[in-house]
Every structure is written in structure tokens, then in C-alpha cells.
C-alpha atoms as a PDB file:
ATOM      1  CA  UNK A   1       9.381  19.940  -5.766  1.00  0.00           C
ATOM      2  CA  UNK A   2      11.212  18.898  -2.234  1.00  0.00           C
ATOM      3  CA  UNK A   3       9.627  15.687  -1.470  1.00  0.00           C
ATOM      4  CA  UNK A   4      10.617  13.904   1.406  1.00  0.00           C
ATOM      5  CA  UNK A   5       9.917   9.822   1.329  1.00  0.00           C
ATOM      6  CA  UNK A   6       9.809   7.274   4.111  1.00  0.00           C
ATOM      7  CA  UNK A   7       9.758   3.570   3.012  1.00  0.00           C
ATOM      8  CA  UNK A   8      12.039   4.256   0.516  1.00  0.00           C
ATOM      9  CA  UNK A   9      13.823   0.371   0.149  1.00  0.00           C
ATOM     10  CA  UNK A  10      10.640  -1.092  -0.032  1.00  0.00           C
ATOM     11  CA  UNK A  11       8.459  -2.132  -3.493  1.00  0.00           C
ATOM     12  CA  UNK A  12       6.411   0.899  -3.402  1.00  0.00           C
ATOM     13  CA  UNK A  13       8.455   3.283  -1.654  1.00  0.00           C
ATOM     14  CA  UNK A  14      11.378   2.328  -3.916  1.00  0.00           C
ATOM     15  CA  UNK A  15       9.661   2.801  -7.346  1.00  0.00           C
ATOM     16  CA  UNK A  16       8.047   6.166  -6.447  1.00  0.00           C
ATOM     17  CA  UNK A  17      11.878   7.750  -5.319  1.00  0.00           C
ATOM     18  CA  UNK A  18      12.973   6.494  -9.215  1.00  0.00           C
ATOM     19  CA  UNK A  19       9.559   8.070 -10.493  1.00  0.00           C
ATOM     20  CA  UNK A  20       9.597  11.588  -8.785  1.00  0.00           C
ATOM     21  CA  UNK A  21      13.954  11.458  -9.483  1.00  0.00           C
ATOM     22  CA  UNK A  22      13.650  11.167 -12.978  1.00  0.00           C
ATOM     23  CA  UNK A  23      11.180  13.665 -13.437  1.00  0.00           C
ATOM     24  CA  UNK A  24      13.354  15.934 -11.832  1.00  0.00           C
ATOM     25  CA  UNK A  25      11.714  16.370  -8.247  1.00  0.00           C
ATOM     26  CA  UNK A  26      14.608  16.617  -5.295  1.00  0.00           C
ATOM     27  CA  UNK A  27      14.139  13.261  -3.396  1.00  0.00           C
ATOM     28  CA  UNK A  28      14.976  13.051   0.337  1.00  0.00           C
ATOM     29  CA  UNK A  29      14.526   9.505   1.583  1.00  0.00           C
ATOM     30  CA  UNK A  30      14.231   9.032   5.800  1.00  0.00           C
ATOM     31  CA  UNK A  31      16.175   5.870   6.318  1.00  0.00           C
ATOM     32  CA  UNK A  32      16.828   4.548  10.184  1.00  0.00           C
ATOM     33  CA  UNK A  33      20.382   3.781  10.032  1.00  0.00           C
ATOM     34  CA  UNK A  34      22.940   6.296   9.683  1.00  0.00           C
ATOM     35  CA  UNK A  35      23.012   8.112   6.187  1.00  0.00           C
ATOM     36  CA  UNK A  36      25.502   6.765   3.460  1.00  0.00           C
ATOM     37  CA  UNK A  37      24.409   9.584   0.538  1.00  0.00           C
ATOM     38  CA  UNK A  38      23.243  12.875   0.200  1.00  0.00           C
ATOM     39  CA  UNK A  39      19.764  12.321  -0.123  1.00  0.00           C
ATOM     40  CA  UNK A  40      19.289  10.294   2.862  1.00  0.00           C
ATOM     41  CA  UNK A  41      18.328  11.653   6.333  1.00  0.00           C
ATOM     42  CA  UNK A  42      18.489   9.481   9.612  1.00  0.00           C
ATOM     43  CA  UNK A  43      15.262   8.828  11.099  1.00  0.00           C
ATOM     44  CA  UNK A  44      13.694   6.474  14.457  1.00  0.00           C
ATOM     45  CA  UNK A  45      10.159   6.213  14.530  1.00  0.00           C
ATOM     46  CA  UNK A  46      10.102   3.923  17.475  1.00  0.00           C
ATOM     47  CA  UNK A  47      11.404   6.534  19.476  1.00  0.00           C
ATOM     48  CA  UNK A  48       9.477   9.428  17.288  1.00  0.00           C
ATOM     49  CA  UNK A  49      12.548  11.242  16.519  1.00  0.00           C
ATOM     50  CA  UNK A  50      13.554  12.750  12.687  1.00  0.00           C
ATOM     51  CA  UNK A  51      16.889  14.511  12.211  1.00  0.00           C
ATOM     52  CA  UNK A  52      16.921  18.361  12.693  1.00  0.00           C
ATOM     53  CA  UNK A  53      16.002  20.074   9.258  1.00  0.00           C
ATOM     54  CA  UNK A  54      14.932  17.039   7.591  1.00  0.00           C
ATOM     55  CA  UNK A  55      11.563  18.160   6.650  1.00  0.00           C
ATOM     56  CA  UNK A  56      11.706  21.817   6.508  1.00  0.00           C
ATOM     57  CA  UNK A  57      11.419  22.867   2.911  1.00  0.00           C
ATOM     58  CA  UNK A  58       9.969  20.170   1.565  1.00  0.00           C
ATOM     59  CA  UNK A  59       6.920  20.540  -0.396  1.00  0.00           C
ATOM     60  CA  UNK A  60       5.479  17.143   0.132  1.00  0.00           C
ATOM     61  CA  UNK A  61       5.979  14.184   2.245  1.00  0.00           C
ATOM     62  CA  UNK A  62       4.865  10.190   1.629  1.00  0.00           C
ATOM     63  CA  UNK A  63       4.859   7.930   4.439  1.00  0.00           C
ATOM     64  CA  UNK A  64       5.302   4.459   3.087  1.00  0.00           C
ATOM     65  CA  UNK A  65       7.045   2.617   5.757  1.00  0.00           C
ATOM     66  CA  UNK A  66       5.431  -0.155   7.672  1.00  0.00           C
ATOM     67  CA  UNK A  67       6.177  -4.158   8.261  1.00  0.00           C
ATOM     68  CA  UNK A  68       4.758  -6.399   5.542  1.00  0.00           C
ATOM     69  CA  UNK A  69       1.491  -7.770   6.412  1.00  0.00           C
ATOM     70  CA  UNK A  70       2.403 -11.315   4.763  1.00  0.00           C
ATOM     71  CA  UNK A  71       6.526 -11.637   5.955  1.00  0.00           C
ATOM     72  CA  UNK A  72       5.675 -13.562   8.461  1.00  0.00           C
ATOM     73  CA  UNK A  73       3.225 -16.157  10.414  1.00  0.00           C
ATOM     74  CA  UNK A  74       1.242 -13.702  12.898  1.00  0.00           C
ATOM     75  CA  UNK A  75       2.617 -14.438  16.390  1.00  0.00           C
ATOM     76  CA  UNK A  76       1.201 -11.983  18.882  1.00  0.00           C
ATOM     77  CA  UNK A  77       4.822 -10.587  18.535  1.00  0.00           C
ATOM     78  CA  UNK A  78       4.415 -10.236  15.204  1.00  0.00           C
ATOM     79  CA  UNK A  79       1.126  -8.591  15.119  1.00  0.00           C
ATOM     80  CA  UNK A  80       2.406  -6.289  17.385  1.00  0.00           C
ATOM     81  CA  UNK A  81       5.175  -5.215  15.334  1.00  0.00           C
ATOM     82  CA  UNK A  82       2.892  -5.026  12.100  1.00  0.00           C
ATOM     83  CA  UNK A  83       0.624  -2.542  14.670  1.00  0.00           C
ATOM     84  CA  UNK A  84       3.319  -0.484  16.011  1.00  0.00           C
ATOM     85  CA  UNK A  85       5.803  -0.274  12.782  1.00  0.00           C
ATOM     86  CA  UNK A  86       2.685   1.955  10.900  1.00  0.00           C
ATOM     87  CA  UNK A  87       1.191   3.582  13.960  1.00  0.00           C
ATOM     88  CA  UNK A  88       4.571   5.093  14.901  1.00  0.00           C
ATOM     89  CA  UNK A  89       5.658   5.712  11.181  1.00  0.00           C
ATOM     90  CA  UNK A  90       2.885   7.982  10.873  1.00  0.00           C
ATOM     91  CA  UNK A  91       2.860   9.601  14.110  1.00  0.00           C
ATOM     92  CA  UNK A  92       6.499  10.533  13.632  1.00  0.00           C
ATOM     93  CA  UNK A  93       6.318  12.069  10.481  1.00  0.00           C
ATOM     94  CA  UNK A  94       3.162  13.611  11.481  1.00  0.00           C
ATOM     95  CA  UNK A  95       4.362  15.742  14.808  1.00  0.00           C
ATOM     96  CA  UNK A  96       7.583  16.493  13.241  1.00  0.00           C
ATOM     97  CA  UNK A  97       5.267  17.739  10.004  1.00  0.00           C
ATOM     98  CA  UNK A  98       3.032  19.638  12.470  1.00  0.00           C
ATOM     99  CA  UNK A  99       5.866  21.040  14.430  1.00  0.00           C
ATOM    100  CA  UNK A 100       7.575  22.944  11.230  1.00  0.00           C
ATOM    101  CA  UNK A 101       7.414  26.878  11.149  1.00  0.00           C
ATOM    102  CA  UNK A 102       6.682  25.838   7.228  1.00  0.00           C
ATOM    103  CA  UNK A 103       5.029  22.859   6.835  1.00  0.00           C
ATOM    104  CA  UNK A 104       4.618  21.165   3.610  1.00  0.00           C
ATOM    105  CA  UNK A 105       1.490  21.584   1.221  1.00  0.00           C
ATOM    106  CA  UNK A 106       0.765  17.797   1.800  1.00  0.00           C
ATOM    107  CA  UNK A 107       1.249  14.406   3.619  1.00  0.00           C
ATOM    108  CA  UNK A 108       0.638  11.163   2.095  1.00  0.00           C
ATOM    109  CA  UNK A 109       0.194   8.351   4.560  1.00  0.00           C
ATOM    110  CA  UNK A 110       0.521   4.714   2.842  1.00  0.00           C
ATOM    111  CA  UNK A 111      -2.676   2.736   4.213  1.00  0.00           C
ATOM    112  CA  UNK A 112      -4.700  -0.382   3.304  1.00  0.00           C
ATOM    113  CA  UNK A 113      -8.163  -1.612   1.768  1.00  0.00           C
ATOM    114  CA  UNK A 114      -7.770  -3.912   5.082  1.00  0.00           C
ATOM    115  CA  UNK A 115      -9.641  -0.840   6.086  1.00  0.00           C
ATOM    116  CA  UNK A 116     -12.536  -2.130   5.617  1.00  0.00           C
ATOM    117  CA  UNK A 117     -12.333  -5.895   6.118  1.00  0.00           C
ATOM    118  CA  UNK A 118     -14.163  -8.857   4.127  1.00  0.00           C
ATOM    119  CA  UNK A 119     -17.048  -7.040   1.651  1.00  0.00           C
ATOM    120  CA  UNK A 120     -17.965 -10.563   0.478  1.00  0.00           C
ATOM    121  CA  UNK A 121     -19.760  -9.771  -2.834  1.00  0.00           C
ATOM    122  CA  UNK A 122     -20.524  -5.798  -2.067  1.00  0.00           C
ATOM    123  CA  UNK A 123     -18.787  -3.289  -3.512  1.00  0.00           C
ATOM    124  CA  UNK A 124     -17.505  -0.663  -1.167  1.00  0.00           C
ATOM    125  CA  UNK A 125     -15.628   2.649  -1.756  1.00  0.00           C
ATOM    126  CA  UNK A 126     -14.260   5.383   0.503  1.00  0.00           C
ATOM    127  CA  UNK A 127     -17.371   6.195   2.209  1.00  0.00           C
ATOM    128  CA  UNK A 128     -17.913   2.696   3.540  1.00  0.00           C
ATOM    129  CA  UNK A 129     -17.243   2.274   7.328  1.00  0.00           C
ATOM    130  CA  UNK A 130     -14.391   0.142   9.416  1.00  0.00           C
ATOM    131  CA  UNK A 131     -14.275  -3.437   9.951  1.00  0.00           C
ATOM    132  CA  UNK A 132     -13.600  -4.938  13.087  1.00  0.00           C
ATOM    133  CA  UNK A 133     -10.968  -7.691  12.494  1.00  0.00           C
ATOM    134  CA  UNK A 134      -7.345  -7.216  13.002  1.00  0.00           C
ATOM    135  CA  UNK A 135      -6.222  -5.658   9.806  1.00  0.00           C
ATOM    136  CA  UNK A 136      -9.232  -3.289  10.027  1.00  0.00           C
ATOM    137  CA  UNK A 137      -8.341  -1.874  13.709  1.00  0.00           C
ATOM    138  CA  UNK A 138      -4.642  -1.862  12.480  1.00  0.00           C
ATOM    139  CA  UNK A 139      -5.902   1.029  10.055  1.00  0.00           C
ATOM    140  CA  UNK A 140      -8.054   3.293  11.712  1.00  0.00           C
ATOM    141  CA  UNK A 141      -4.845   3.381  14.518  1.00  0.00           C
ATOM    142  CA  UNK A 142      -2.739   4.180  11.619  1.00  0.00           C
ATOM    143  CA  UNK A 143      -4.659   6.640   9.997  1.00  0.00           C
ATOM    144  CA  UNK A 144      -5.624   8.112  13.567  1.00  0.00           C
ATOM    145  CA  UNK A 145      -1.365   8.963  13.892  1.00  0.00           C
ATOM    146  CA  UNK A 146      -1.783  11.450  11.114  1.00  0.00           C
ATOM    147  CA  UNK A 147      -3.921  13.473  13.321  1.00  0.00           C
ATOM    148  CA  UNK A 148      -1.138  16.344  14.148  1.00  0.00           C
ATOM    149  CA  UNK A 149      -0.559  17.049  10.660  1.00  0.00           C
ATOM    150  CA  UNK A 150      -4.396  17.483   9.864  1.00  0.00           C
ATOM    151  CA  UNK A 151      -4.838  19.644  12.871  1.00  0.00           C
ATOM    152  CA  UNK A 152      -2.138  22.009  11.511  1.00  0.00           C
ATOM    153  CA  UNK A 153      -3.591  22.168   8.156  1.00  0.00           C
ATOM    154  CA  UNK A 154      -1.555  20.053   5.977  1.00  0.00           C
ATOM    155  CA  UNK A 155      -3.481  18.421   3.617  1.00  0.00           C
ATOM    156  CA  UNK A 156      -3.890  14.804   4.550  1.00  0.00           C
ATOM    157  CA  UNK A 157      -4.363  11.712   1.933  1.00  0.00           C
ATOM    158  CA  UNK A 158      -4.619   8.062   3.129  1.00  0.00           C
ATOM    159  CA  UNK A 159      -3.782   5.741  -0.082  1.00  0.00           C
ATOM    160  CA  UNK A 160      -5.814   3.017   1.064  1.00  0.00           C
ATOM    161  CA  UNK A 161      -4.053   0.449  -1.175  1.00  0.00           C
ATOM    162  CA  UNK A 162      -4.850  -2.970  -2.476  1.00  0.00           C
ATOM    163  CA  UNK A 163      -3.049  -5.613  -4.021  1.00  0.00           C
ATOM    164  CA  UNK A 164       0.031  -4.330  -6.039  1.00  0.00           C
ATOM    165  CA  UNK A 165       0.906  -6.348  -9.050  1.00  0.00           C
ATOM    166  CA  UNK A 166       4.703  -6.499  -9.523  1.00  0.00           C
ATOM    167  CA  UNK A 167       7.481  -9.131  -9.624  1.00  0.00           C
ATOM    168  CA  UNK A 168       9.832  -7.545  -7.432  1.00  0.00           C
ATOM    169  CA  UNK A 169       7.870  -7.636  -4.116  1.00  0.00           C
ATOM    170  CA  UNK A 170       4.294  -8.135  -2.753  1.00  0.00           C
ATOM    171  CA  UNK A 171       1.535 -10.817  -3.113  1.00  0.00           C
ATOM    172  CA  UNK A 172       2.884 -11.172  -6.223  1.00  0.00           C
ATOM    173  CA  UNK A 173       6.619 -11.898  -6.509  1.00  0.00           C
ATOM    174  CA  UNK A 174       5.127 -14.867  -4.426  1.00  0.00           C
ATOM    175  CA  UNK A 175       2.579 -15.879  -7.182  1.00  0.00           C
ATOM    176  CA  UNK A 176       5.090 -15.421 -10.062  1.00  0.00           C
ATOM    177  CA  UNK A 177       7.686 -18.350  -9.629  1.00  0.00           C
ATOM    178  CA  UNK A 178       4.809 -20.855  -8.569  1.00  0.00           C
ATOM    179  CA  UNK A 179       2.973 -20.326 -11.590  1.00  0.00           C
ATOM    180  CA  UNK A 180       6.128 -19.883 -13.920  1.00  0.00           C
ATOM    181  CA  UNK A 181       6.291 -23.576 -12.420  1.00  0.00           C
ATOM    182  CA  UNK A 182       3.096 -24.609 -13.835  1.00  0.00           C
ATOM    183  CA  UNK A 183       1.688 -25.117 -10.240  1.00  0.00           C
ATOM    184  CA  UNK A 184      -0.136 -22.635  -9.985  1.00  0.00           C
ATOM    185  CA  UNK A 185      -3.958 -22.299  -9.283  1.00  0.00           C
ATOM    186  CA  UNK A 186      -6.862 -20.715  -7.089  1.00  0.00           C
ATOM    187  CA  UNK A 187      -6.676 -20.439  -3.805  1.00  0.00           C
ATOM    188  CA  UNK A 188      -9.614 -22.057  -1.496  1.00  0.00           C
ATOM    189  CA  UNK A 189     -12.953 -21.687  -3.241  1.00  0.00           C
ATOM    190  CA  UNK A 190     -11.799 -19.397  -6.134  1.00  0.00           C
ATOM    191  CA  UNK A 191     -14.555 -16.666  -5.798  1.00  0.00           C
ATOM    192  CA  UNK A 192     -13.238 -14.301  -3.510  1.00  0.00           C
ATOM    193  CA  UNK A 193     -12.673 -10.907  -4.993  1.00  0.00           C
ATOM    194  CA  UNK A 194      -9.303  -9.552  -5.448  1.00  0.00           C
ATOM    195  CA  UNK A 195      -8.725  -5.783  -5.745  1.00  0.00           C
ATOM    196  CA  UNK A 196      -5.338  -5.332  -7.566  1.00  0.00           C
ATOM    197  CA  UNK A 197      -3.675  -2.407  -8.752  1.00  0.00           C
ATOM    198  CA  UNK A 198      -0.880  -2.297 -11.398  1.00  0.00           C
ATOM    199  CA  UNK A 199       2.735  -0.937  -9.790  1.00  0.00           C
ATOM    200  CA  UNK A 200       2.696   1.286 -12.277  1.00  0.00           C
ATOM    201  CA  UNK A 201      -0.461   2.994 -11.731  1.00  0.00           C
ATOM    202  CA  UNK A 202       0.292   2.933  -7.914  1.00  0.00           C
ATOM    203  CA  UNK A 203       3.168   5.250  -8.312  1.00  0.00           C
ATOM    204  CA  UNK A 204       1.009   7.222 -10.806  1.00  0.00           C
ATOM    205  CA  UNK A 205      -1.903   7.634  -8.197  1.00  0.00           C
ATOM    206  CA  UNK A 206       0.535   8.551  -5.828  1.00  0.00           C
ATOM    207  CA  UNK A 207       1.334  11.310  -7.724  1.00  0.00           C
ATOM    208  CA  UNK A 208      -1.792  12.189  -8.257  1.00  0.00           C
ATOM    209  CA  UNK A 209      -2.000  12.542  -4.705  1.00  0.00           C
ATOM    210  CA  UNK A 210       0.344  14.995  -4.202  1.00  0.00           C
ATOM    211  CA  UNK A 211      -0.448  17.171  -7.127  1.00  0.00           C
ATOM    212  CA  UNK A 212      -4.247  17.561  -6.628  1.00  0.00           C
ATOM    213  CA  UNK A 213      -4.976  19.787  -4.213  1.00  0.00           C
ATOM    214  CA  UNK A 214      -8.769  18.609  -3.680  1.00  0.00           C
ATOM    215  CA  UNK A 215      -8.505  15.443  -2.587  1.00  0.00           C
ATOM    216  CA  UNK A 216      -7.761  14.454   1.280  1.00  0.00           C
ATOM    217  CA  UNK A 217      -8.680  11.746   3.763  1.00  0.00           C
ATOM    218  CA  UNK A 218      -9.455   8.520   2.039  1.00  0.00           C
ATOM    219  CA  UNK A 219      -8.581   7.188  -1.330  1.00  0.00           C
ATOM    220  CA  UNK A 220      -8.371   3.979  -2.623  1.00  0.00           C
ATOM    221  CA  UNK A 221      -5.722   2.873  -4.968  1.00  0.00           C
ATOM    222  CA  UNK A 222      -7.210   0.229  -6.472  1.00  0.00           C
ATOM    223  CA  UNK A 223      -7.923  -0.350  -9.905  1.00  0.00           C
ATOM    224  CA  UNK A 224     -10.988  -0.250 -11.732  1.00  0.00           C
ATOM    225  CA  UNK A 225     -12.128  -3.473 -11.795  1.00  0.00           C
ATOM    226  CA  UNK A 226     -11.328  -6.284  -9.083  1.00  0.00           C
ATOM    227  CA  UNK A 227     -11.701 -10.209 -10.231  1.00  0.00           C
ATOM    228  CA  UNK A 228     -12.015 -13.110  -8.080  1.00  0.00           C
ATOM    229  CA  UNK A 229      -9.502 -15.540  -7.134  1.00  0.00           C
ATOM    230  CA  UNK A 230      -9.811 -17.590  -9.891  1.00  0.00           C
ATOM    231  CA  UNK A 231     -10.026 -15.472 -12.873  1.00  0.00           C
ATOM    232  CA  UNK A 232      -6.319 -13.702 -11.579  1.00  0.00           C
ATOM    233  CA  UNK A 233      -5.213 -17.807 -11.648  1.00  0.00           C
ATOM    234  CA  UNK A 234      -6.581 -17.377 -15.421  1.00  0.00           C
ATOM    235  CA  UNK A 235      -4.755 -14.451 -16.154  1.00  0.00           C
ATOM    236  CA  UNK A 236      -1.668 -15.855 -14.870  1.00  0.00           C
ATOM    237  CA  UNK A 237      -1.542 -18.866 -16.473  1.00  0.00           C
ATOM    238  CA  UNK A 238      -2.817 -17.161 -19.876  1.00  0.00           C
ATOM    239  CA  UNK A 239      -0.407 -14.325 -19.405  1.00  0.00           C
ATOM    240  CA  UNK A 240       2.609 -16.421 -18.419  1.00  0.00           C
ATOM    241  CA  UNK A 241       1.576 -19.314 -20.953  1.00  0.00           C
ATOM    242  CA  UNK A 242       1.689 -22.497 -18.076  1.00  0.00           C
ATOM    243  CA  UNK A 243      -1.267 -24.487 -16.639  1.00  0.00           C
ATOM    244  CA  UNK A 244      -2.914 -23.002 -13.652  1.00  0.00           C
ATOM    245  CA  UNK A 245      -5.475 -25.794 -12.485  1.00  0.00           C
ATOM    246  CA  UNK A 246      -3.651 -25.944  -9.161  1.00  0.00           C
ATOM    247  CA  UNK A 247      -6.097 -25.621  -5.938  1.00  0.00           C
ATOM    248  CA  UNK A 248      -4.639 -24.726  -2.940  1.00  0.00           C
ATOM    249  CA  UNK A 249      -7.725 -25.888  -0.288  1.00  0.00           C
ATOM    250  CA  UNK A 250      -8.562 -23.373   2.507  1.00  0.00           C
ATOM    251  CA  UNK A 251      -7.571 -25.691   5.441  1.00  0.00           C
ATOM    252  CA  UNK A 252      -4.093 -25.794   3.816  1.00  0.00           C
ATOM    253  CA  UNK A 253      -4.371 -22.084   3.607  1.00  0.00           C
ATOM    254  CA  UNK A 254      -5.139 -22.043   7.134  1.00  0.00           C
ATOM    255  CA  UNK A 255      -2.580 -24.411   8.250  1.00  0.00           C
ATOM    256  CA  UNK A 256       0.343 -22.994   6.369  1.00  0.00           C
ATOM    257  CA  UNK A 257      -1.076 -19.250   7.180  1.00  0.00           C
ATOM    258  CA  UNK A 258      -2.538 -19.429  10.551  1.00  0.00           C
ATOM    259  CA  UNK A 259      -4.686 -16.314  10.941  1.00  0.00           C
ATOM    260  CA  UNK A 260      -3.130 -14.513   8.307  1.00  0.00           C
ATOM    261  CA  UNK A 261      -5.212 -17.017   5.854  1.00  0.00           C
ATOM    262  CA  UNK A 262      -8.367 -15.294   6.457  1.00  0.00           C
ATOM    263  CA  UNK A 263      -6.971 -12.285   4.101  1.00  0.00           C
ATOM    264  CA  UNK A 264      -5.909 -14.633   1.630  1.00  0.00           C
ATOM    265  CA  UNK A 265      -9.941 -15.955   1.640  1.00  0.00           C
ATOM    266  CA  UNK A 266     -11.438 -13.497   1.907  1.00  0.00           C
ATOM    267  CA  UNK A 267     -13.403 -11.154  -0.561  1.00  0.00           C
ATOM    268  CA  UNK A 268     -12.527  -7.445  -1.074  1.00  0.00           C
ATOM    269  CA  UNK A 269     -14.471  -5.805  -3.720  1.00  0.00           C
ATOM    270  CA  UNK A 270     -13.084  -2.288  -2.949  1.00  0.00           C
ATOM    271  CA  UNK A 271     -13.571   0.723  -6.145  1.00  0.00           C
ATOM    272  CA  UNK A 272     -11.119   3.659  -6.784  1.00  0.00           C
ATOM    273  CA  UNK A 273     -14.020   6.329  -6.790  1.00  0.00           C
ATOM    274  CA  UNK A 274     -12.283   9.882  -5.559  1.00  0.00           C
ATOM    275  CA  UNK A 275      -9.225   8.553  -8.129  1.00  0.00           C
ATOM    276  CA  UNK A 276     -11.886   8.597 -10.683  1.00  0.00           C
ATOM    277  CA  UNK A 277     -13.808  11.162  -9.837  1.00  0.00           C
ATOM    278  CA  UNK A 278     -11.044  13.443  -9.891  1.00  0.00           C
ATOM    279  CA  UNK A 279      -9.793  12.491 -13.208  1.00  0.00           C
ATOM    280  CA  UNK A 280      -7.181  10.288 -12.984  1.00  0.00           C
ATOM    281  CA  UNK A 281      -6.897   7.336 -15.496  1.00  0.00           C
ATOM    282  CA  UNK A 282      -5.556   3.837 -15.113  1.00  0.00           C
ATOM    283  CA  UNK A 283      -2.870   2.638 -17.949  1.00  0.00           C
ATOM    284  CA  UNK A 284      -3.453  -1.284 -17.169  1.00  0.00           C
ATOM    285  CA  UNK A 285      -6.927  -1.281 -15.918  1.00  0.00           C
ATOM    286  CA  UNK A 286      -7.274  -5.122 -16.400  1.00  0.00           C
ATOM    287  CA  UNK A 287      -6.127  -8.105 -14.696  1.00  0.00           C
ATOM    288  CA  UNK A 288      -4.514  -9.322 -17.882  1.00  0.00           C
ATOM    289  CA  UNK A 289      -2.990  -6.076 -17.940  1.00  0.00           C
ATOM    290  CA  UNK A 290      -1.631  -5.682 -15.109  1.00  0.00           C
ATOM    291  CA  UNK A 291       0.321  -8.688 -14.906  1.00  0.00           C
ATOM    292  CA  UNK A 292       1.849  -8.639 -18.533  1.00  0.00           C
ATOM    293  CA  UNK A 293       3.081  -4.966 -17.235  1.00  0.00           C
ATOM    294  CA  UNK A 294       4.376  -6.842 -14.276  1.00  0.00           C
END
């Protein structure tokens, strides 16, 4: 296939081009400044523009660009930019999808299980209903942008995603060197659920994605089984052989955080069901897992 990717310098994005490339799919990769190889294409979603024949032939596109949630302290600036950056991703690569004589078979849209906010204890899946923080409305906007390409009839798939275990970028590349240091630990009370996903089976559920033709709208790319707070500290310090009694208290959280703190604390107990329910199968579906893969 002709699969066009946005995102592409970024954990996820990154990792999927190297997947679908040495598999033998022909990779196109948006980037905003001008293009340097053959597979790039120029691209400026601020001002909703893609370079003339950039899409056309392509058999699949997966939007995977967007600011990172936890670069920086949230300044109203900030949260602006984390708004905008996703809202006018999407938008872009949805009108220019929606605009093609040929569109492609599908459009992937890289979302978040911010979706729906802090469950607390309860489980949730696909069918559960918005939050109303920050995070939350940031989703339904960017899910909203896709509109243009669902009205034409492209297949539409939101890969709501959780947290991605890998070293080279996410939650985790910040975890790794503090408790390769032997300081780390749980963070505020320990209990609140984490829903993690091995990198590897993100890229795989990505795929997945593209090549099953049933599934649109929501799906969550989480794995099987999320753990609180402090049984990932237990993994990590049983995986990477170094104490992890370390607490880090919430009003440190808070203070070192500011706003962005309340994602840290809080509890998402979100389940892959329409990954499951359409057959797809996790290779590290444990916490212990996942990290030794990392």
C-alpha cells in the first residue's frame, strides 16, 4: 500500500514509518519544512495547506501529529498550542482527504484516552461518554476536525491511545533514568490506574487499523489490563533490578506540574474492547511485559 503519515519524527509516528517500510508498504511522510528526501512532502497545518498531489493515490493515511501533552508546564499559551496543534492537524488532512477525486480507503486520526477524563475505579471502553476537563474537550475538538473525511466516506478510526511504554519518548523515557537511579517510586497515593500499552503493540494496533475494514470511530489502544500507580513502580524496579520505594507526594506533583498534575493523579481504567473484539492480540499484555520489551 501508499500510506501517507503525519507525525512522522515523533515516538509513535516514527516507529510505525520503520514498521509499514520494512514490510514493504510505500511510506510518504508530511513534514512542515521543506522536503530533504523523496518520501517527504511539505505540509502547514496552521494555515490548512498540503502540497499538490500529496495524498492522491494513497491508500491510507495516519494522522499522528500533535504537541506533547507533558513538554511543557500548561501556560494558557501552551494549552492553546496543545488545542490548536491536533485540531488543525486533523482538519488539514481531513479537507485535503475529502477534497481528492480518489480518496483513500481510510484515515487514522491519533487521539487520546484523555477522552474520557478521570474513571476513578470504573472501567470504561469506547462507548463511555466525554469528560469535561481540559484534556477531555481537547478530544472531542480533535476528533470533531475529522468530520470532512467521514462525510465523504472515508473510513474514519480515532486510536484513542493511552500510555505508551518505550524508552525513546513518552511518559516513559521520563520514568526510565529515575528509576535506573534507584529513585524511583509511586507517584501521590499509588492507586490510580494506569492504562499502558506496549510500543510495540501500538504500531501493531495501528495496523490493525488500517487493514480491518470494520472498525471506525473509536478505539482504544490500550492494553488489556491497566495497573495502578504503584504496581507499574513494582514492575519497574523488578524489571530494571533497583529499589523503587520512592514517593513522589501529590502537592509536589502539583507544584512541579501545575495543572498538568491532575493527569499524572488521576485514575484511567480505560479497556481495548473493539481491538479485542475484532481479533487482534496483544504480544506484551502485562505491565512486566511491557517494560522488559521497552
Amino acid at each position: 500500500m501508499r500510506i501517507v503519515v503525519t507525525g512522522s519524527a515523533g515516538l509513535i509516528g516514527s516507529a510505525l514509518v520503520r514498521s509499514l517500510t520494512a514490510d514493504g508498504h510505500q511510506v510518504t511522510r508530511l513534514v512542515r519544512r521543506e522536503p530533504t528526501a523523496p518520501d517527504e512532502a511539505r505540509w502547514d497545518p496552521a494555515r490548512r495547506e498540503v502540497a499538490p498531489g500529496a495524498l492522491e493515490g494513497c491508500d491510507a493515511v495516519v494522522n499522528m501529529a500533535a504537541a506533547g501533552v507533558g513538554d511543557q508546564r500548561w501556560t494558557d499559551a501552551y494549552k492553546r498550542e496543545i488545542h490548536d496543534s491536533r485540531v488543525n492537524a486533523t482538519a488539514t488532512v481531513a479537507e485535503a482527504v475529502a477534497a481528492l477525486p480518489q480518496p483513500p480507503k481510510v484515515l487514522v486520526c491519533g487521539t487520546a484516552i484523555g477522552f474520557y477524563g478521570d474513571t476513578g475505579e470504573r472501567e470504561v471502553d469506547e462507548s463511555a461518554p466525554p469528560a469535561d476537563d481540559f484534556l477531555a474537550r481537547v478530544c472531542v475538538d480533535w476528533e470533531a476536525a475529522a468530520a470532512p473525511a467521514a462525510d465523504a466516506g472515508v473510513r474514519t478510526v480515532f486510536a484513542r491511545t493511552g500510555l505508551v511504554v518505550a524508552r525513546e519518548g513518552g511518559a516513559w523515557a521520563k520514568l526510565f533514568p529515575v528509576f535506573n537511579a534507584g529513585i524511583g517510586g509511586r507517584m501521590g497515593s499509588g492507586r490510580q490506574f494506569w492504562s499502558f500499552i506496549a510500543l510495540h503493540d501500538h504500531i501493531a494496533a495501528l495496523r490493525h487499523l488500517i487493514d480491518t475494514p470494520e472498525l471506525s470511530g473509536p478505539v482504544n489502544l490500550t492494553g488489556p489490563h491497566p495497573v495502578r500507580n504503584r504496581e507499574v513502580a513494582a514492575a519497574m524496579g523488578r524489571v530494571l533490578r533497583r529499589p523503587a520505594l520512592a514517593v513522589v507526594p501529590a502537592p509536589v506533583l502539583r507544584l512541579a506540574l501545575g495543572e498538568f498534575s491532575g493527569n499524572v493523579l488521576g485514575s484511567q481504567r480505560v479497556l481495548p474492547r473493539r481491538l479485542e473484539e475484532t481479533g487482534f492480540r496483544f504480544a506484551f499484555p502485562g505491565i512486566d511485559e511491557a517494560i522488559r520489551a521497552a
